[in-house]
C-alpha atoms as a PDB file:
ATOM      1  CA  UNK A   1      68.517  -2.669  -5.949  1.00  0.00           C
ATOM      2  CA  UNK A   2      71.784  -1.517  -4.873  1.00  0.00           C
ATOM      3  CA  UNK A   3      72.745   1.958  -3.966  1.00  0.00           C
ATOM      4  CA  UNK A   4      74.827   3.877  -6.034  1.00  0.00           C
ATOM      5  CA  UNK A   5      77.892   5.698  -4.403  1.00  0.00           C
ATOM      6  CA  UNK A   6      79.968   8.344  -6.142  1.00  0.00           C
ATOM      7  CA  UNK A   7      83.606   9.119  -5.343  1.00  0.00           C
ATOM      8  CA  UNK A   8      85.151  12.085  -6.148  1.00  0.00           C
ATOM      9  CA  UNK A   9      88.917  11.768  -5.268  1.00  0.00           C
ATOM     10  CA  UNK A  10      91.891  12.837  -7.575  1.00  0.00           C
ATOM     11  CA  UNK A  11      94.308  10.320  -5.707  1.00  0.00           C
ATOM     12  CA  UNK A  12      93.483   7.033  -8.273  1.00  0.00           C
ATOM     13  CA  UNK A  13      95.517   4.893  -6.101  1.00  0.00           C
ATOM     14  CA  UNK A  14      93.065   5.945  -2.974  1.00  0.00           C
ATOM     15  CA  UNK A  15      90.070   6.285  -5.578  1.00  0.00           C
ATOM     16  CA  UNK A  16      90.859   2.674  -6.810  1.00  0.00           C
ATOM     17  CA  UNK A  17      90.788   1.088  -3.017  1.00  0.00           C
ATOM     18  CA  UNK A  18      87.601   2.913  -2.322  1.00  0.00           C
ATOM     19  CA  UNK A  19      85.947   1.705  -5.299  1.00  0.00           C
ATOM     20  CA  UNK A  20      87.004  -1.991  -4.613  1.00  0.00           C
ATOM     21  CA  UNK A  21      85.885  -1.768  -0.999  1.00  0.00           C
ATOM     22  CA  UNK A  22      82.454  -0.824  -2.066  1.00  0.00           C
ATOM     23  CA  UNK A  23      82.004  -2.723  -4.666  1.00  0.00           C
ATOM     24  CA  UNK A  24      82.534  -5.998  -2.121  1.00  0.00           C
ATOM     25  CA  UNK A  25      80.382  -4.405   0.203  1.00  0.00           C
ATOM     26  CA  UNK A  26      77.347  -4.826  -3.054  1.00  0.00           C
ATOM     27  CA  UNK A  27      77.495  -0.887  -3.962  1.00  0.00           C
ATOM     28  CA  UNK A  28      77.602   0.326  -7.593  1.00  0.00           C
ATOM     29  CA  UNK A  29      80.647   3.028  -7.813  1.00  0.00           C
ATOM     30  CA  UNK A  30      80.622   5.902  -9.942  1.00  0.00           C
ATOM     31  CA  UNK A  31      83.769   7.995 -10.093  1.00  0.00           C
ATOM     32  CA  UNK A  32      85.066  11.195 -11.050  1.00  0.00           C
ATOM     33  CA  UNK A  33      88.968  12.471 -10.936  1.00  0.00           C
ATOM     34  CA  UNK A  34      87.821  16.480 -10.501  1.00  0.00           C
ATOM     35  CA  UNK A  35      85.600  18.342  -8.890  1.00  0.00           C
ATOM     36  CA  UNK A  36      84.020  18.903 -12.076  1.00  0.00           C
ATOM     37  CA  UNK A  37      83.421  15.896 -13.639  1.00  0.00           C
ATOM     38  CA  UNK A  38      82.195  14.979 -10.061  1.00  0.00           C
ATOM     39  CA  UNK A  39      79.851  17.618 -10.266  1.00  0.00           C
ATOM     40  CA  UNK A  40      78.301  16.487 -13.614  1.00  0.00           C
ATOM     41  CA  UNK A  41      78.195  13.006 -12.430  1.00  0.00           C
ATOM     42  CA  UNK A  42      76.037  13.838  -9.364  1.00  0.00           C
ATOM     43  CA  UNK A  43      73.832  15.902 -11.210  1.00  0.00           C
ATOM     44  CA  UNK A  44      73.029  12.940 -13.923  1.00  0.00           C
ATOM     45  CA  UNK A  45      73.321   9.912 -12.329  1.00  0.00           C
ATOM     46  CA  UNK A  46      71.796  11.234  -8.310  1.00  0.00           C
ATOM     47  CA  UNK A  47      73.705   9.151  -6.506  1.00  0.00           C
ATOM     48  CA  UNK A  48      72.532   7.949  -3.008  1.00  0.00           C
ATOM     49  CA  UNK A  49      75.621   8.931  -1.475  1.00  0.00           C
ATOM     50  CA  UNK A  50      78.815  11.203  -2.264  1.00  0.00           C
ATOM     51  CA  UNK A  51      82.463  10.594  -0.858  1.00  0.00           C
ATOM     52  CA  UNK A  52      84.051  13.600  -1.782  1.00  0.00           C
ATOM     53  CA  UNK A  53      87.957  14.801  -1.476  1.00  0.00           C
ATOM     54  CA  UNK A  54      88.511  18.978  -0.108  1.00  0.00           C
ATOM     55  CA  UNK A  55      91.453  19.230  -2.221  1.00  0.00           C
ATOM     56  CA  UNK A  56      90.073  18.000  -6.054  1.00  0.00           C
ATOM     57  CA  UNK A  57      91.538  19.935  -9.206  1.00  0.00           C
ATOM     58  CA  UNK A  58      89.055  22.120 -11.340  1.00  0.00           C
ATOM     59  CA  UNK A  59      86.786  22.888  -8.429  1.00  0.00           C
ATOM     60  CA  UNK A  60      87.344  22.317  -5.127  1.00  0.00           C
ATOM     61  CA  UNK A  61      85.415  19.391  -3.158  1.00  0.00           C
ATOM     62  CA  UNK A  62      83.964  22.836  -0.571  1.00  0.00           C
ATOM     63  CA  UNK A  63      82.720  24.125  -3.721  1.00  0.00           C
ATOM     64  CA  UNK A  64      81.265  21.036  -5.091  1.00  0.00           C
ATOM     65  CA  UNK A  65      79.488  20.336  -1.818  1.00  0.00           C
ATOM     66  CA  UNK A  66      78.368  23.816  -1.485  1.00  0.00           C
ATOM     67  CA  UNK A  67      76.364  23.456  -5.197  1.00  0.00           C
ATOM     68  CA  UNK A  68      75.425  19.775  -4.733  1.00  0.00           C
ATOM     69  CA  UNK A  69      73.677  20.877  -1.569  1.00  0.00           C
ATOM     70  CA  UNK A  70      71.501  23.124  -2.636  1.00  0.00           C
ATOM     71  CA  UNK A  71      70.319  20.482  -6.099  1.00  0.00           C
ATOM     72  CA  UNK A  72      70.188  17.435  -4.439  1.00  0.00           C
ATOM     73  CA  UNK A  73      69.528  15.948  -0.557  1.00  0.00           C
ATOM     74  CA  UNK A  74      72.405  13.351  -0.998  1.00  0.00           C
ATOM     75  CA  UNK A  75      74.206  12.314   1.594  1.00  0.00           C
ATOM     76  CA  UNK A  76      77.426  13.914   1.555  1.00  0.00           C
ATOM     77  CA  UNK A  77      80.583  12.155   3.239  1.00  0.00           C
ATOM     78  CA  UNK A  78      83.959  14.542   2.357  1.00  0.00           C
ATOM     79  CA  UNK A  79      87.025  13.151   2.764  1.00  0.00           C
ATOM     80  CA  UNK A  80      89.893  15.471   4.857  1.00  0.00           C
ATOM     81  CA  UNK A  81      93.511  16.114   6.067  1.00  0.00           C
ATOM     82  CA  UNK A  82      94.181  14.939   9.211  1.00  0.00           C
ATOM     83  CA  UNK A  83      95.939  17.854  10.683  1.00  0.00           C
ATOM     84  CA  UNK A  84      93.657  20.308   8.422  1.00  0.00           C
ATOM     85  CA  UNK A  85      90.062  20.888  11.119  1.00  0.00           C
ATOM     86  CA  UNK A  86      89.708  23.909   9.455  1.00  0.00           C
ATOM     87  CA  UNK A  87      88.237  21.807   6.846  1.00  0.00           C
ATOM     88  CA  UNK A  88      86.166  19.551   8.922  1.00  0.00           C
ATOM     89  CA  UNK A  89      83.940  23.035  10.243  1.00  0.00           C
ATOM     90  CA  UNK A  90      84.503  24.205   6.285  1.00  0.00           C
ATOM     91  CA  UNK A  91      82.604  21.245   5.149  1.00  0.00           C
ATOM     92  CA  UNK A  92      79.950  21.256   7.841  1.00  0.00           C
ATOM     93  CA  UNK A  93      78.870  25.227   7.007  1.00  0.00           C
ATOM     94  CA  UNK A  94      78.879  24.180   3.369  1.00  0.00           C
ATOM     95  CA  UNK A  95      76.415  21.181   3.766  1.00  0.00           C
ATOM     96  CA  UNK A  96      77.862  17.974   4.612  1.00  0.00           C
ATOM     97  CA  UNK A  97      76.933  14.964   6.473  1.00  0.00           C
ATOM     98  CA  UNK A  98      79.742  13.510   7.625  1.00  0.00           C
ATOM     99  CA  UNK A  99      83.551  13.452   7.357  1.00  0.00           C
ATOM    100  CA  UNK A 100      86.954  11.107   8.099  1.00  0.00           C
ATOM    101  CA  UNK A 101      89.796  12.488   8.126  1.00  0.00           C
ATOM    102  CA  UNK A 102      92.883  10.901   6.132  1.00  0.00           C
ATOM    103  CA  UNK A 103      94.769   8.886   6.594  1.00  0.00           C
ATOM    104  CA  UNK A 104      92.049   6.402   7.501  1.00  0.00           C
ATOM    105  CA  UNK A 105      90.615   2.499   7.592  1.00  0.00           C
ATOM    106  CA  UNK A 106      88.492   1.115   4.875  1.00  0.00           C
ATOM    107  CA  UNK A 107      86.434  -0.411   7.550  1.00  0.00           C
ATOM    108  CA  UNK A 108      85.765   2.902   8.880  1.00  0.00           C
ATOM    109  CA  UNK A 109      84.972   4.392   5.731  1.00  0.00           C
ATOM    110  CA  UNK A 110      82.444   1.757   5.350  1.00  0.00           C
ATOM    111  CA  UNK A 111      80.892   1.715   8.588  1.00  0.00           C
ATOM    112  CA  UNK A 112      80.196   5.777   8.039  1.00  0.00           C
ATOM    113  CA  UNK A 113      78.560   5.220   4.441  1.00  0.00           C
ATOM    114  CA  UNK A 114      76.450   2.280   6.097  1.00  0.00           C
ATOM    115  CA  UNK A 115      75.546   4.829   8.758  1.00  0.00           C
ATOM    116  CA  UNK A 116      74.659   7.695   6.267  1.00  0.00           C
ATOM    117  CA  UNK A 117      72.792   5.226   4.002  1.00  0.00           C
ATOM    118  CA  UNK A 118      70.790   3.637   6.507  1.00  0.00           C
ATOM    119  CA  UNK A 119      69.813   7.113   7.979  1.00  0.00           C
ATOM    120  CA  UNK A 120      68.524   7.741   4.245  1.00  0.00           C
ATOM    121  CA  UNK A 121      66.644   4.602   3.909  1.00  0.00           C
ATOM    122  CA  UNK A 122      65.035   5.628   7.188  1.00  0.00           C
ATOM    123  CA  UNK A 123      63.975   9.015   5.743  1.00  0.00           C
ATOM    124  CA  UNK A 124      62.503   7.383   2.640  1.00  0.00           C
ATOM    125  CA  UNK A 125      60.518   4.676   4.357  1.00  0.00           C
ATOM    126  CA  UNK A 126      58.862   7.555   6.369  1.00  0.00           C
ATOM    127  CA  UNK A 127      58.313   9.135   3.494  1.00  0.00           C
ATOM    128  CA  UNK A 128      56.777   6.251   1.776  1.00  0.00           C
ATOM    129  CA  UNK A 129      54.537   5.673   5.592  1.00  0.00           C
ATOM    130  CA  UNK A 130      53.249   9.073   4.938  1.00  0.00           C
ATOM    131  CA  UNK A 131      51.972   8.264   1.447  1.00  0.00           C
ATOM    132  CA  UNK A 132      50.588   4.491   2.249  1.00  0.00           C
ATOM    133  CA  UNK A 133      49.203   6.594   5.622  1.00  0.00           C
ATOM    134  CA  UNK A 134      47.168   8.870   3.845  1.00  0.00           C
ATOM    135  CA  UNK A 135      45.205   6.548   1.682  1.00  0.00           C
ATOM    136  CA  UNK A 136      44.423   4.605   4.948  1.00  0.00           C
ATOM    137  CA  UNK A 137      40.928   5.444   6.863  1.00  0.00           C
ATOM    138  CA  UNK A 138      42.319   5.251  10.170  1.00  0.00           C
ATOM    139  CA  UNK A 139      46.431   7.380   9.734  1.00  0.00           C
ATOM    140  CA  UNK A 140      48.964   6.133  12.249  1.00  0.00           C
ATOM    141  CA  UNK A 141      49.070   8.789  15.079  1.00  0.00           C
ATOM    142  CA  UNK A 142      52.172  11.031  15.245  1.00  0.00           C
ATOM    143  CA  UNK A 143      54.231  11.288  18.456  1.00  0.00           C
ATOM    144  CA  UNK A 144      54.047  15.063  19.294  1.00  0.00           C
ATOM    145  CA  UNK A 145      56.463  16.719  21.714  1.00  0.00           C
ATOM    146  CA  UNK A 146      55.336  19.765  22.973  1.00  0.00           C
ATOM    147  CA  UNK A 147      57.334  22.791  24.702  1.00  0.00           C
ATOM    148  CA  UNK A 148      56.067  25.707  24.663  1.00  0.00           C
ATOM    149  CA  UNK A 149      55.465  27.591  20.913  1.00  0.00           C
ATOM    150  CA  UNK A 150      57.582  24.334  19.793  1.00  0.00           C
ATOM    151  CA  UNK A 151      56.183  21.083  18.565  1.00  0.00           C
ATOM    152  CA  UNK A 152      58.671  18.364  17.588  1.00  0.00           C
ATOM    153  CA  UNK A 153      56.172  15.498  15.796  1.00  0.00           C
ATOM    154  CA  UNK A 154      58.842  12.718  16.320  1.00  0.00           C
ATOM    155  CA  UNK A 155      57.045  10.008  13.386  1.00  0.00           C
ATOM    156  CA  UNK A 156      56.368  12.961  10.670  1.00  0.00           C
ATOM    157  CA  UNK A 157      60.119  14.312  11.240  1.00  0.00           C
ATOM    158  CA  UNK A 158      58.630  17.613  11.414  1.00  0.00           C
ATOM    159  CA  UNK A 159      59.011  20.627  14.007  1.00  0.00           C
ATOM    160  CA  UNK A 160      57.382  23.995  14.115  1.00  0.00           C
ATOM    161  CA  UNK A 161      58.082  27.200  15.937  1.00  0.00           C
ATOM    162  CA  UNK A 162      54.788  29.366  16.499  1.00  0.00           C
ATOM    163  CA  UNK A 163      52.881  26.888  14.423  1.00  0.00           C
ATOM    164  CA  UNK A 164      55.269  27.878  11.355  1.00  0.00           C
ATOM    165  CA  UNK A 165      57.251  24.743   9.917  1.00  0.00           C
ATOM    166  CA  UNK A 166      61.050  24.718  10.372  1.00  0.00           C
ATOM    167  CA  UNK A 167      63.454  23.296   7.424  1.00  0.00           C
ATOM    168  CA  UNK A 168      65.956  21.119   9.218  1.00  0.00           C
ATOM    169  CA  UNK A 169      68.432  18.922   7.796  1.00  0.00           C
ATOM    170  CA  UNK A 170      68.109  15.575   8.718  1.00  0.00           C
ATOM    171  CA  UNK A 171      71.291  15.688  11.029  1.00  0.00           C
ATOM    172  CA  UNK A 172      69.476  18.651  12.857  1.00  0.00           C
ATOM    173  CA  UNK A 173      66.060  17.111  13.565  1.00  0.00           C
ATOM    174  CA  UNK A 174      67.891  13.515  14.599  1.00  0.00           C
ATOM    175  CA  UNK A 175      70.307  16.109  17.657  1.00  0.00           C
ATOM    176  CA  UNK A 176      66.839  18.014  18.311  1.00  0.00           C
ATOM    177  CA  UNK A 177      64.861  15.107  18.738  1.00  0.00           C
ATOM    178  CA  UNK A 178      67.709  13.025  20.988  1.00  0.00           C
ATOM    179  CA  UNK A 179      68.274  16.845  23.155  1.00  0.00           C
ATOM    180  CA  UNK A 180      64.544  16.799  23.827  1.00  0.00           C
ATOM    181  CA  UNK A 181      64.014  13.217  24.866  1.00  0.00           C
ATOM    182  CA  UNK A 182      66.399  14.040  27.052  1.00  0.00           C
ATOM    183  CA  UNK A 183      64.758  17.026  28.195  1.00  0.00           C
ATOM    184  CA  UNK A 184      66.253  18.388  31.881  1.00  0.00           C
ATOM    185  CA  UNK A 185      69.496  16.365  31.172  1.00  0.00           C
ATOM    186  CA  UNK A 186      72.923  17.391  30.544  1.00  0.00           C
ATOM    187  CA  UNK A 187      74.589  15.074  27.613  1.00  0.00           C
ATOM    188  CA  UNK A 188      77.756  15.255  26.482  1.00  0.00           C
ATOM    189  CA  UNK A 189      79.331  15.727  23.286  1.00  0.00           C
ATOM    190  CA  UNK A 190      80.727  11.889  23.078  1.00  0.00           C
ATOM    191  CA  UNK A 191      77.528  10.873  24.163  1.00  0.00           C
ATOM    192  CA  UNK A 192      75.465  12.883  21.108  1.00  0.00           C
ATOM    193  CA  UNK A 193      78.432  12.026  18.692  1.00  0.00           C
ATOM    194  CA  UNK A 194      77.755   8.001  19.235  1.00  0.00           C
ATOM    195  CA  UNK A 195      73.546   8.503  19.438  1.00  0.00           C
ATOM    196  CA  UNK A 196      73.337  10.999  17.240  1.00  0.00           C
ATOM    197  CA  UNK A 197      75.914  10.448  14.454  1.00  0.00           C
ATOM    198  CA  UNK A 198      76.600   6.497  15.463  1.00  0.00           C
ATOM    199  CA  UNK A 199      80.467   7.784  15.482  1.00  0.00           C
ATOM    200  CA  UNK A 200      82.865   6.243  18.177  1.00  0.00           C
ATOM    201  CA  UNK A 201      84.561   9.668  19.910  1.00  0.00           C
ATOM    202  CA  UNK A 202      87.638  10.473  18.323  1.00  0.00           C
ATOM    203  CA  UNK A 203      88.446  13.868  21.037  1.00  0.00           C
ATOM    204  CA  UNK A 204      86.927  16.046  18.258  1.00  0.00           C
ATOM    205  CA  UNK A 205      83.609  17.254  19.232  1.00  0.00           C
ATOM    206  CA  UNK A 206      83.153  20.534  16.658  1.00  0.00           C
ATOM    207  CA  UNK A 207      80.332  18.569  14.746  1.00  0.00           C
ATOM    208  CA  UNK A 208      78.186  18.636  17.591  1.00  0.00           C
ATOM    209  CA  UNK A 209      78.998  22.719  18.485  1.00  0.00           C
ATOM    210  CA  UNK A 210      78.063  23.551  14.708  1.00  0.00           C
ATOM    211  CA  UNK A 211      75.013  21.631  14.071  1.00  0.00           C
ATOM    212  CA  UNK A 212      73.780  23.310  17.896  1.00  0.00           C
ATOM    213  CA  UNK A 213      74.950  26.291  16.564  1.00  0.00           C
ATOM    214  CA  UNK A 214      73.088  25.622  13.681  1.00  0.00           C
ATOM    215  CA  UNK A 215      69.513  24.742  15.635  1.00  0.00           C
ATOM    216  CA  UNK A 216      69.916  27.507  17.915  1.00  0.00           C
ATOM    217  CA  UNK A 217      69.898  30.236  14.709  1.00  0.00           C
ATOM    218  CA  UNK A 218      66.220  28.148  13.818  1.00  0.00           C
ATOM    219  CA  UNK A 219      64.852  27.962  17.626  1.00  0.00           C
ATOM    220  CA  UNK A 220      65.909  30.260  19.989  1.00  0.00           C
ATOM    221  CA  UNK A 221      64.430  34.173  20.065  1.00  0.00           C
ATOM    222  CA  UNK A 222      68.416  34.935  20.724  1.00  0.00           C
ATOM    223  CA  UNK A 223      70.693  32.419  19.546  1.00  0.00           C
ATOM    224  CA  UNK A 224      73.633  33.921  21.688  1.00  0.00           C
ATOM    225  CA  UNK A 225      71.856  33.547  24.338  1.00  0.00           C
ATOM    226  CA  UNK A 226      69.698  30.704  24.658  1.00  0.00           C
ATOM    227  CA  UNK A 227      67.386  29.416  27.019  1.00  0.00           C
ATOM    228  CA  UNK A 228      66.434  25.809  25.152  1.00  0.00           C
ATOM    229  CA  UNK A 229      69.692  24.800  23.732  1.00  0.00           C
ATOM    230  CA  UNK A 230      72.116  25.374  26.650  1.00  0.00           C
ATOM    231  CA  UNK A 231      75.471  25.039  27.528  1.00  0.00           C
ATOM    232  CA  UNK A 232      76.902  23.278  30.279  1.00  0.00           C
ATOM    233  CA  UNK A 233      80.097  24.223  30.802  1.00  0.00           C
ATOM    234  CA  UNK A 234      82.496  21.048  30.924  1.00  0.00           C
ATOM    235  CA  UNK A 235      80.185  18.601  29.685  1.00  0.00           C
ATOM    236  CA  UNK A 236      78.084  19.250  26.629  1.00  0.00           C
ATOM    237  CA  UNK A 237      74.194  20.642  26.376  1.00  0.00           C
ATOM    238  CA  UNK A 238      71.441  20.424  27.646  1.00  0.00           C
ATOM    239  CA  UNK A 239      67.349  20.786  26.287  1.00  0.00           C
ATOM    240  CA  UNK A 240      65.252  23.255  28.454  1.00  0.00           C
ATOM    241  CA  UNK A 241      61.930  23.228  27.737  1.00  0.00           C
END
Protein backbone atom coordinates (compact mmCIF):
# COMPACT_ATOMS: atom_id res chain seq x y z
CA UNK A 1 0.00 0.00 0.00
CA UNK A 2 1.43 3.26 -0.67
CA UNK A 3 1.55 6.18 1.64
CA UNK A 4 -0.43 9.02 1.10
CA UNK A 5 1.29 12.53 1.23
CA UNK A 6 -0.59 15.82 1.35
CA UNK A 7 0.77 19.14 0.08
CA UNK A 8 -0.44 22.20 1.08
CA UNK A 9 1.32 24.95 -1.03
CA UNK A 10 -0.45 27.95 -2.80
CA UNK A 11 2.53 28.26 -5.38
CA UNK A 12 0.84 25.58 -8.22
CA UNK A 13 3.91 25.82 -10.20
CA UNK A 14 5.99 24.54 -6.90
CA UNK A 15 2.79 22.43 -5.83
CA UNK A 16 2.80 20.80 -9.37
CA UNK A 17 6.76 19.73 -9.15
CA UNK A 18 6.19 18.37 -5.71
CA UNK A 19 3.36 16.35 -6.69
CA UNK A 20 5.25 14.86 -9.77
CA UNK A 21 8.32 14.10 -7.68
CA UNK A 22 6.29 12.02 -5.37
CA UNK A 23 4.27 10.50 -7.42
CA UNK A 24 7.66 8.85 -9.23
CA UNK A 25 8.91 8.15 -5.99
CA UNK A 26 5.30 5.54 -5.68
CA UNK A 27 3.41 8.12 -3.21
CA UNK A 28 -0.30 8.98 -3.67
CA UNK A 29 -0.55 13.05 -3.53
CA UNK A 30 -3.33 14.84 -2.17
CA UNK A 31 -3.33 18.60 -2.52
CA UNK A 32 -4.80 21.62 -1.27
CA UNK A 33 -4.16 25.47 -2.56
CA UNK A 34 -5.11 27.07 1.20
CA UNK A 35 -4.61 26.48 4.43
CA UNK A 36 -8.10 25.62 4.63
CA UNK A 37 -8.88 23.28 2.22
CA UNK A 38 -5.56 21.73 3.53
CA UNK A 39 -7.00 21.54 6.75
CA UNK A 40 -10.17 19.65 5.63
CA UNK A 41 -8.14 17.39 3.56
CA UNK A 42 -5.99 16.20 6.51
CA UNK A 43 -8.78 15.77 8.65
CA UNK A 44 -10.69 13.32 5.99
CA UNK A 45 -8.31 11.65 4.16
CA UNK A 46 -5.26 11.25 7.44
CA UNK A 47 -2.57 11.43 5.45
CA UNK A 48 0.76 9.74 6.49
CA UNK A 49 2.63 12.75 5.96
CA UNK A 50 2.00 16.67 5.49
CA UNK A 51 4.30 19.13 3.42
CA UNK A 52 2.98 22.26 4.37
CA UNK A 53 3.82 26.06 3.09
CA UNK A 54 4.09 29.08 6.31
CA UNK A 55 2.71 31.56 4.04
CA UNK A 56 -0.85 29.74 2.58
CA UNK A 57 -4.00 32.12 2.03
CA UNK A 58 -7.15 31.55 4.32
CA UNK A 59 -5.15 30.24 7.23
CA UNK A 60 -1.78 30.29 7.66
CA UNK A 61 0.42 26.94 7.33
CA UNK A 62 1.57 27.94 11.62
CA UNK A 63 -2.01 27.79 12.17
CA UNK A 64 -2.77 24.74 10.27
CA UNK A 65 0.07 22.89 11.95
CA UNK A 66 -0.82 24.18 15.26
CA UNK A 67 -4.64 22.42 14.85
CA UNK A 68 -3.42 19.39 12.86
CA UNK A 69 -1.16 18.68 15.81
CA UNK A 70 -3.26 18.39 18.34
CA UNK A 71 -6.05 15.85 15.86
CA UNK A 72 -3.69 13.83 14.29
CA UNK A 73 0.19 12.36 14.96
CA UNK A 74 1.14 12.99 11.23
CA UNK A 75 4.26 13.73 10.35
CA UNK A 76 4.51 17.25 9.63
CA UNK A 77 7.28 18.61 7.11
CA UNK A 78 6.57 22.74 6.58
CA UNK A 79 8.03 24.27 3.93
CA UNK A 80 10.00 27.94 4.70
CA UNK A 81 11.77 31.16 3.50
CA UNK A 82 15.19 30.93 3.36
CA UNK A 83 16.17 34.11 5.00
CA UNK A 84 12.87 33.87 7.32
CA UNK A 85 14.42 31.40 10.79
CA UNK A 86 11.95 33.02 12.62
CA UNK A 87 9.76 30.58 11.01
CA UNK A 88 11.84 27.54 11.30
CA UNK A 89 11.62 27.96 15.61
CA UNK A 90 7.73 29.16 14.74
CA UNK A 91 7.05 25.84 13.27
CA UNK A 92 8.96 23.75 15.77
CA UNK A 93 6.85 25.39 19.02
CA UNK A 94 3.74 24.77 16.95
CA UNK A 95 4.37 20.97 16.33
CA UNK A 96 6.36 20.10 13.44
CA UNK A 97 8.71 17.48 12.43
CA UNK A 98 10.82 18.76 10.14
CA UNK A 99 11.45 21.70 7.79
CA UNK A 100 13.56 22.90 4.36
CA UNK A 101 13.85 25.98 3.73
CA UNK A 102 13.12 27.42 0.07
CA UNK A 103 14.52 27.63 -2.34
CA UNK A 104 15.43 23.95 -2.26
CA UNK A 105 16.26 20.40 -4.25
CA UNK A 106 13.61 17.89 -5.00
CA UNK A 107 16.06 15.31 -3.97
CA UNK A 108 16.25 16.85 -0.68
CA UNK A 109 12.72 17.18 -0.25
CA UNK A 110 12.51 13.56 -0.84
CA UNK A 111 15.20 12.30 1.17
CA UNK A 112 13.42 14.29 4.36
CA UNK A 113 9.84 12.69 3.63
CA UNK A 114 11.71 9.20 3.29
CA UNK A 115 13.30 10.06 6.62
CA UNK A 116 9.99 11.17 8.35
CA UNK A 117 8.12 8.19 6.83
CA UNK A 118 10.44 5.62 7.71
CA UNK A 119 10.65 7.01 11.35
CA UNK A 120 6.70 6.42 11.24
CA UNK A 121 6.81 3.00 9.91
CA UNK A 122 9.23 2.35 12.76
CA UNK A 123 6.72 3.65 15.34
CA UNK A 124 3.93 1.50 13.90
CA UNK A 125 5.82 -1.75 13.68
CA UNK A 126 6.54 -1.27 17.47
CA UNK A 127 3.30 -0.69 17.92
CA UNK A 128 2.13 -3.67 16.09
CA UNK A 129 5.35 -5.81 18.32
CA UNK A 130 3.52 -4.70 21.33
CA UNK A 131 0.19 -6.17 20.24
CA UNK A 132 1.65 -9.61 18.57
CA UNK A 133 3.92 -9.41 22.11
CA UNK A 134 1.18 -9.57 24.33
CA UNK A 135 -0.66 -12.53 23.00
CA UNK A 136 2.75 -14.38 23.19
CA UNK A 137 3.52 -16.61 26.51
CA UNK A 138 6.98 -15.66 26.74
CA UNK A 139 6.92 -11.12 25.75
CA UNK A 140 10.19 -9.93 24.26
CA UNK A 141 12.13 -8.22 27.15
CA UNK A 142 12.38 -4.39 27.05
CA UNK A 143 15.78 -2.65 27.18
CA UNK A 144 15.49 -0.44 30.35
CA UNK A 145 17.85 2.46 31.01
CA UNK A 146 17.94 3.47 34.35
CA UNK A 147 19.18 6.90 36.02
CA UNK A 148 18.07 7.73 38.87
CA UNK A 149 13.91 8.46 39.27
CA UNK A 150 14.23 8.10 35.26
CA UNK A 151 13.65 4.98 33.26
CA UNK A 152 14.04 5.24 29.47
CA UNK A 153 12.58 1.51 28.19
CA UNK A 154 14.44 1.86 24.79
CA UNK A 155 12.02 -1.21 22.81
CA UNK A 156 8.52 0.12 24.40
CA UNK A 157 9.54 3.89 23.41
CA UNK A 158 8.46 4.79 26.76
CA UNK A 159 10.15 6.94 29.66
CA UNK A 160 8.97 7.77 33.12
CA UNK A 161 9.95 10.30 35.70
CA UNK A 162 9.14 9.07 39.40
CA UNK A 163 7.45 6.05 37.96
CA UNK A 164 4.85 8.56 36.21
CA UNK A 165 4.81 8.17 32.25
CA UNK A 166 6.10 11.12 30.19
CA UNK A 167 4.28 12.13 26.70
CA UNK A 168 7.11 12.72 24.29
CA UNK A 169 6.94 13.29 20.74
CA UNK A 170 8.65 10.95 18.80
CA UNK A 171 11.50 13.49 17.86
CA UNK A 172 11.99 13.90 21.73
CA UNK A 173 12.30 10.27 22.84
CA UNK A 174 14.66 9.45 19.50
CA UNK A 175 17.36 12.93 21.09
CA UNK A 176 16.66 11.40 24.73
CA UNK A 177 17.41 8.04 23.90
CA UNK A 178 20.72 8.95 21.52
CA UNK A 179 21.84 11.76 24.75
CA UNK A 180 21.63 8.81 27.13
CA UNK A 181 23.46 6.15 25.18
CA UNK A 182 25.82 8.52 25.17
CA UNK A 183 25.70 9.09 28.72
CA UNK A 184 29.12 11.08 30.15
CA UNK A 185 29.74 12.36 26.53
CA UNK A 186 29.65 15.68 25.07
CA UNK A 187 27.92 15.56 21.37
CA UNK A 188 27.53 18.16 19.26
CA UNK A 189 24.77 19.70 17.56
CA UNK A 190 25.94 18.40 13.86
CA UNK A 191 26.50 15.26 15.36
CA UNK A 192 22.63 14.93 16.95
CA UNK A 193 21.28 16.73 13.74
CA UNK A 194 22.73 13.69 11.38
CA UNK A 195 21.83 10.71 14.26
CA UNK A 196 19.05 12.12 15.43
CA UNK A 197 17.18 13.81 12.54
CA UNK A 198 19.35 11.87 9.61
CA UNK A 199 19.90 15.70 8.31
CA UNK A 200 23.38 16.59 6.75
CA UNK A 201 24.45 20.04 8.88
CA UNK A 202 23.44 22.96 7.12
CA UNK A 203 25.24 25.69 10.10
CA UNK A 204 21.70 25.88 11.60
CA UNK A 205 21.53 24.03 14.75
CA UNK A 206 18.13 25.74 16.51
CA UNK A 207 16.24 22.32 16.03
CA UNK A 208 18.39 20.67 18.34
CA UNK A 209 18.30 23.84 21.17
CA UNK A 210 14.33 23.66 20.99
CA UNK A 211 13.56 20.08 21.13
CA UNK A 212 16.40 20.13 24.43
CA UNK A 213 14.61 22.92 25.46
CA UNK A 214 11.67 21.07 25.03
CA UNK A 215 12.93 17.71 27.15
CA UNK A 216 14.40 19.73 29.75
CA UNK A 217 10.65 21.44 30.63
CA UNK A 218 9.56 17.27 30.92
CA UNK A 219 12.86 16.06 32.93
CA UNK A 220 14.68 18.30 34.84
CA UNK A 221 13.35 19.58 38.59
CA UNK A 222 14.66 23.17 37.06
CA UNK A 223 14.76 23.39 33.48
CA UNK A 224 17.02 26.61 33.63
CA UNK A 225 19.20 24.96 35.33
CA UNK A 226 19.78 21.50 34.61
CA UNK A 227 21.82 18.87 35.85
CA UNK A 228 20.84 15.89 33.10
CA UNK A 229 20.53 17.82 29.96
CA UNK A 230 23.65 20.06 30.01
CA UNK A 231 25.32 22.46 28.13
CA UNK A 232 28.70 22.46 26.98
CA UNK A 233 29.65 25.54 26.00
CA UNK A 234 31.18 25.44 22.32
CA UNK A 235 30.16 22.12 21.44
CA UNK A 236 26.65 20.90 22.05
CA UNK A 237 25.15 18.73 25.24
CA UNK A 238 25.78 16.43 27.13
CA UNK A 239 23.48 13.47 29.29
CA UNK A 240 24.36 13.35 33.08
CA UNK A 241 22.94 10.75 34.74
Amino acid sequence: MAYQVLVVEDDNTLSEMIQYNLQRQGYDVLKAGDGRAGLQLARERKPDLIILDVMLPEIDGFEVCRIIRKELSVPILMLTARTEEIDKIVGLEMGADDYITKPFSMRELMARVKANLRRTELIREDVASKSSASTMTTPKQSLILNFGNLTIDENRREVFLDGEALKLKPKEFELLLFLARHKGIAVSRDLILERVWEWTYDGNSRTVDVHVRWLREKIESDPNNPVRIVTVRGIGYRFDS
